[in-house]
C-alpha atoms as a PDB file:
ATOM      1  CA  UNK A   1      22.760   5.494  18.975  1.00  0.00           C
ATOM      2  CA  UNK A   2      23.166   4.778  15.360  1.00  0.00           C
ATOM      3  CA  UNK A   3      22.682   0.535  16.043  1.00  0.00           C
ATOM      4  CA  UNK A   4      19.440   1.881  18.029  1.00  0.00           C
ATOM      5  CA  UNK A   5      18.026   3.800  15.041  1.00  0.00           C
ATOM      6  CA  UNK A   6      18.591   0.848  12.401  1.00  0.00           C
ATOM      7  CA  UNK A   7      17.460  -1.934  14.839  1.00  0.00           C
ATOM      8  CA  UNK A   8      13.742   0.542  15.191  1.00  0.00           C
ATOM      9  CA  UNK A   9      14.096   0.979  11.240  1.00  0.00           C
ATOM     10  CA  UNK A  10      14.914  -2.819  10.607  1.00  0.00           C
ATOM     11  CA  UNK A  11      11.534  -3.459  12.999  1.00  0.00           C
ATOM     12  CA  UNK A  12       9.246  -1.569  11.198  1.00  0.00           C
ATOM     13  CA  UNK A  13      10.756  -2.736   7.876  1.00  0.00           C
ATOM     14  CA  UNK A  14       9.411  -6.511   8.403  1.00  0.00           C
ATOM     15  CA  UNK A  15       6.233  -5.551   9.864  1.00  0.00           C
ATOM     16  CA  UNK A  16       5.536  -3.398   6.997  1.00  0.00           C
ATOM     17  CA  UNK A  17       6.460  -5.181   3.833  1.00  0.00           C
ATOM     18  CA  UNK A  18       4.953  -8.177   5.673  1.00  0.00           C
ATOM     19  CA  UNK A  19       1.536  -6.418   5.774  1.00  0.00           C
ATOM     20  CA  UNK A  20       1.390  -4.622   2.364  1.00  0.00           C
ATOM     21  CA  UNK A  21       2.342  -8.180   1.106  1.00  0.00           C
ATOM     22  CA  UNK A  22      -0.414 -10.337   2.822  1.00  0.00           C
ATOM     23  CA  UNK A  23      -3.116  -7.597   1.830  1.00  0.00           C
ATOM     24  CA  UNK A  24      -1.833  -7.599  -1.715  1.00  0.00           C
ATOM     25  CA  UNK A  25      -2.368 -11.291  -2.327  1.00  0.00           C
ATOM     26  CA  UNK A  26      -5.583 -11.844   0.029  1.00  0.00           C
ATOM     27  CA  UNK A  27      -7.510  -8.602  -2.365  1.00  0.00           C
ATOM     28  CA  UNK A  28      -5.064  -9.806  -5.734  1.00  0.00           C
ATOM     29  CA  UNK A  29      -3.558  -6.009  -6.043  1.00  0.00           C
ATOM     30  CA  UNK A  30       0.256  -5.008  -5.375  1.00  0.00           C
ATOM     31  CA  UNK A  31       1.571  -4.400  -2.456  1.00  0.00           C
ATOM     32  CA  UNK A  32       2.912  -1.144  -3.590  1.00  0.00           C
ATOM     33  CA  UNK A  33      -1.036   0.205  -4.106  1.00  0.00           C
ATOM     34  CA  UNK A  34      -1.700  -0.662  -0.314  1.00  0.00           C
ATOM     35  CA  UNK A  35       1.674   1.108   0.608  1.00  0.00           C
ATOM     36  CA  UNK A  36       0.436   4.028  -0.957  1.00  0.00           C
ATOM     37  CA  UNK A  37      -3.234   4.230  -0.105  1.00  0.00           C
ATOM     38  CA  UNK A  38      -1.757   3.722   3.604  1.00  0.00           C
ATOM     39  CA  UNK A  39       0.723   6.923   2.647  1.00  0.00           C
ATOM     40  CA  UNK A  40      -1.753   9.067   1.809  1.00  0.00           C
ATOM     41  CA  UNK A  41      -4.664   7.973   4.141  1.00  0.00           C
ATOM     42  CA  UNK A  42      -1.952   9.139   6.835  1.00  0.00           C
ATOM     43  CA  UNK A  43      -1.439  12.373   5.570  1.00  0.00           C
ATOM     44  CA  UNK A  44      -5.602  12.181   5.542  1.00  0.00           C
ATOM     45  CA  UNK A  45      -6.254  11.412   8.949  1.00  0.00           C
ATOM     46  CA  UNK A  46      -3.113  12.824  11.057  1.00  0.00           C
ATOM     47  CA  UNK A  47      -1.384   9.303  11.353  1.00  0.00           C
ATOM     48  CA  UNK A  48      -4.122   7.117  12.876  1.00  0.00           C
ATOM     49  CA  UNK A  49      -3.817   4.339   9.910  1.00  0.00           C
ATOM     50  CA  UNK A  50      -0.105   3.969  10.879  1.00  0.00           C
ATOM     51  CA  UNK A  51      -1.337   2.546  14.218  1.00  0.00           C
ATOM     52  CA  UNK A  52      -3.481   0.135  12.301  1.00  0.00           C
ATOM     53  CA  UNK A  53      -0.906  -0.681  10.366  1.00  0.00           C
ATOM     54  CA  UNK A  54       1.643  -1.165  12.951  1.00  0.00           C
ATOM     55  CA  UNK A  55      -1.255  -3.341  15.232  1.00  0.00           C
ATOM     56  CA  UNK A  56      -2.128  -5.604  11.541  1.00  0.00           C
ATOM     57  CA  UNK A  57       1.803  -6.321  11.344  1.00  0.00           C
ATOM     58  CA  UNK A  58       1.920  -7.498  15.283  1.00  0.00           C
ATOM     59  CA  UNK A  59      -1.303  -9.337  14.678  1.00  0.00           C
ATOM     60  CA  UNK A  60       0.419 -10.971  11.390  1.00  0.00           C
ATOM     61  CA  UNK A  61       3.562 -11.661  13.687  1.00  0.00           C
ATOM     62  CA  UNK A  62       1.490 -13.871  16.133  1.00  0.00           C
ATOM     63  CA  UNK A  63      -1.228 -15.324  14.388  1.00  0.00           C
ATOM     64  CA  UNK A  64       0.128 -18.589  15.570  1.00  0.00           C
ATOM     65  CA  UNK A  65      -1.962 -17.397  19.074  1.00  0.00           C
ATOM     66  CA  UNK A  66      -4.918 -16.628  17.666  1.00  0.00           C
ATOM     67  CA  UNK A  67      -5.750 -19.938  15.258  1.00  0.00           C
ATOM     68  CA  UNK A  68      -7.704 -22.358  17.135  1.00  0.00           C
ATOM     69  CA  UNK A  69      -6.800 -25.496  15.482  1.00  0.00           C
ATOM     70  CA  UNK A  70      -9.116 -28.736  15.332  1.00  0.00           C
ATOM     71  CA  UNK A  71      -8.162 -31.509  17.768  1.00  0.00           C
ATOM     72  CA  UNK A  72      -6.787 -34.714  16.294  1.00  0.00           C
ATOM     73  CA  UNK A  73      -8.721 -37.635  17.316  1.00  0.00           C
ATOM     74  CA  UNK A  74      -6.322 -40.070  16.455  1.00  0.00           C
ATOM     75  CA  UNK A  75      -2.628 -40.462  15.894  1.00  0.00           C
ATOM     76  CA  UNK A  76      -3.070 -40.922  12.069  1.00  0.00           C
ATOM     77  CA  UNK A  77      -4.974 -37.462  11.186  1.00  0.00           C
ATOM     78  CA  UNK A  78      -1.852 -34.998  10.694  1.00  0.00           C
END
C-alpha cells in the first residue's frame, strides 16, 4: 500500500513542477508564484483549478501529439 501511495505522489510530483515551471518561464515569473496562486485559487473555487492543473501537466506530457510539424520536401531540410 505504501509503494501505491508514493508511486500516485511521485505522479503528481512531475506533472506539477513540470507545469509551474513551463508557466514560469513562458510569463518570466517563478514557478513558486504560480504554485501559490494555484494554492489559493483552490481553496477559492472548491478544487476546480487542480483539474486544470492536472489536464495542463497531461497536455505538457504529450505535446509531442498535438504539434503538427511542416513536411520536409527534401532530404536536406532537417
Amino acid at each position: 500500500m505504501r509503494g501505491l501511495i508514493q508511486k500516485i505522489t511521485f505522479f503528481f510530483e512531475m506533472r506539477s513542477y513540470g507545469v509551474s515551471e513551463w508557466w514560469g518561464r513562458k510569463l518570466g515569473i517563478r514557478s513558486s508564484q504560480i504554485r501559490l496562486f494555484f494554492i489559493y485559487t483552490s481553496f477559492i473555487a472548491l478544487g476546480s483549478p487542480i483539474i486544470i492543473y492536472l489536464i495542463m501537466g497531461w497536455i505538457l506530457e504529450n505535446k509531442h501529439l498535438f504539434l503538427f510539424r511542416k513536411k520536409r520536401t527534401s532530404i536536406w531540410e532537417l
